[in-house]
C-alpha atoms as a PDB file:
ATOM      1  CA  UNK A   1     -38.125 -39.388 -36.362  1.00  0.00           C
ATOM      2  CA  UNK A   2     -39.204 -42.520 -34.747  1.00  0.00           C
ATOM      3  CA  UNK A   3     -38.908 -46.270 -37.464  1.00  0.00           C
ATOM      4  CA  UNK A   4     -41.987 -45.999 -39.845  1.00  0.00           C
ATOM      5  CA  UNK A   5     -42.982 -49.726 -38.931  1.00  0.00           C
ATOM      6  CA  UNK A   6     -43.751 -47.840 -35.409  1.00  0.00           C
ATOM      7  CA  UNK A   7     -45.198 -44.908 -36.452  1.00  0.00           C
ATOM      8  CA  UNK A   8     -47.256 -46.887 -38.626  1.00  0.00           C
ATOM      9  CA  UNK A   9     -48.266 -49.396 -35.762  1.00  0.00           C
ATOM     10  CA  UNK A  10     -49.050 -45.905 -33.430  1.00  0.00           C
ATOM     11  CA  UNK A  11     -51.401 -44.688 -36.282  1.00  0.00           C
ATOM     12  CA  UNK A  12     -52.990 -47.777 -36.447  1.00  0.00           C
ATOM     13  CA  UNK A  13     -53.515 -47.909 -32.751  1.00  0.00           C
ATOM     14  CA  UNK A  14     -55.348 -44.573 -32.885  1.00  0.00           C
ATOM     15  CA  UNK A  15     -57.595 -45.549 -35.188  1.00  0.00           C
ATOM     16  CA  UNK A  16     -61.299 -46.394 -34.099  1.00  0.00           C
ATOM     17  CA  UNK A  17     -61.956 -50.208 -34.695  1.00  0.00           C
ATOM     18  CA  UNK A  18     -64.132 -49.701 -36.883  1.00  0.00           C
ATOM     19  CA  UNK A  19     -62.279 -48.413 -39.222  1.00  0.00           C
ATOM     20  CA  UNK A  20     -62.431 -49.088 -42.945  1.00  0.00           C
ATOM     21  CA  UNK A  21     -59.340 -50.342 -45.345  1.00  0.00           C
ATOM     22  CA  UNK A  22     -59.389 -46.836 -47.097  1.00  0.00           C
ATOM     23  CA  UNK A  23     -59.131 -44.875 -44.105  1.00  0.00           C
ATOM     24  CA  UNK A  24     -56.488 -46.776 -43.089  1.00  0.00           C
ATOM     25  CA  UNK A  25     -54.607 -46.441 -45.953  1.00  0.00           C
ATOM     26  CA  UNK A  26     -55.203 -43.061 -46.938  1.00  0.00           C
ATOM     27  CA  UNK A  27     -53.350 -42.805 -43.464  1.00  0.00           C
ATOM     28  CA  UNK A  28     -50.619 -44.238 -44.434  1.00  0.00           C
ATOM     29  CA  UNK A  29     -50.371 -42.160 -47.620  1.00  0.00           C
ATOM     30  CA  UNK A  30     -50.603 -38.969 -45.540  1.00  0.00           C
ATOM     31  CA  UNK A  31     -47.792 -40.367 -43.613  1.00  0.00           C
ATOM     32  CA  UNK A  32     -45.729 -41.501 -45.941  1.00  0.00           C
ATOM     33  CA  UNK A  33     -45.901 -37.486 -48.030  1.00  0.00           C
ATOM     34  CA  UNK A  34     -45.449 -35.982 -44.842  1.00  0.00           C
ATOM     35  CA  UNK A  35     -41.908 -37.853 -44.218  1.00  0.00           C
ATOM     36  CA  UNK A  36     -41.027 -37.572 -47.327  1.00  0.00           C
ATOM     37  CA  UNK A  37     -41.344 -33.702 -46.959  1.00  0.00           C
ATOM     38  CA  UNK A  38     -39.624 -33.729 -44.057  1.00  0.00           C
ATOM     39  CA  UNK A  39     -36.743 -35.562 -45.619  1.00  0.00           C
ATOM     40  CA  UNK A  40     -36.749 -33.100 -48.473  1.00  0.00           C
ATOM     41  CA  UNK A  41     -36.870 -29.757 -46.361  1.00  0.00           C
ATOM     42  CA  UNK A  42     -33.556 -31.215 -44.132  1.00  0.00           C
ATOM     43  CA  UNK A  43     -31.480 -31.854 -47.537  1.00  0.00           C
ATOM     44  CA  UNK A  44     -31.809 -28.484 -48.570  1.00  0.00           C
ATOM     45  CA  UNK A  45     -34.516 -29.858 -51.497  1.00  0.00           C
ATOM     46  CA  UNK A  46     -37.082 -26.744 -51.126  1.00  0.00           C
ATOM     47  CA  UNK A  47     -38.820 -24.109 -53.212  1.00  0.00           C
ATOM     48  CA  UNK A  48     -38.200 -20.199 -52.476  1.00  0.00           C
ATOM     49  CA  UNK A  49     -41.590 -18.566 -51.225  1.00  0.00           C
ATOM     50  CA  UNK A  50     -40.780 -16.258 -54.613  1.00  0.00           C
ATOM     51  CA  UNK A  51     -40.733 -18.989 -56.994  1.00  0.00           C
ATOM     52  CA  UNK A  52     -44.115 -21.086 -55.101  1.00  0.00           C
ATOM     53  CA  UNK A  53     -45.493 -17.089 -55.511  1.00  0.00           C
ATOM     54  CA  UNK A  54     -44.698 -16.812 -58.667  1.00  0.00           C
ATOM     55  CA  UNK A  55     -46.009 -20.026 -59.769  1.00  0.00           C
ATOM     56  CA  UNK A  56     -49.687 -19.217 -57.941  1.00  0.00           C
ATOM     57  CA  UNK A  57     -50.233 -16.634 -59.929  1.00  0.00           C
ATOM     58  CA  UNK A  58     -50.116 -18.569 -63.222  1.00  0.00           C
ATOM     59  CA  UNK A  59     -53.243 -20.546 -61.730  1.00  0.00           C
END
């Protein structure tokens, strides 16, 4: 995984310049969930397809 300040700065980069504040930062909130998922998956921090199953079904 590359330093957030970059991956942030690439994003940003991407963007159209147009681009409004809430785009922008809904961005960075997709970001941000997405390493934090990542970081949860590689320490083991996941829920069995059984149990997510299981818990659809209630819904």
């Amino acid at each position: 995984m590359q330093p957030v300040k970059q991956e942030v700065l690439n994003t940003i980069g991407k963007l159209p310049d147009d681009v409004d504040m809430d785009e922008i930062m809904y961005r960075l909130y997709v970001i941000d969930k997405i390493r934090k998922g990542q970081q949860a998956s590689q320490n083991g921090q996941t829920t069995p397809h059984e149990e997510v199953k299981k818990e659809i079904a209630k819904w």
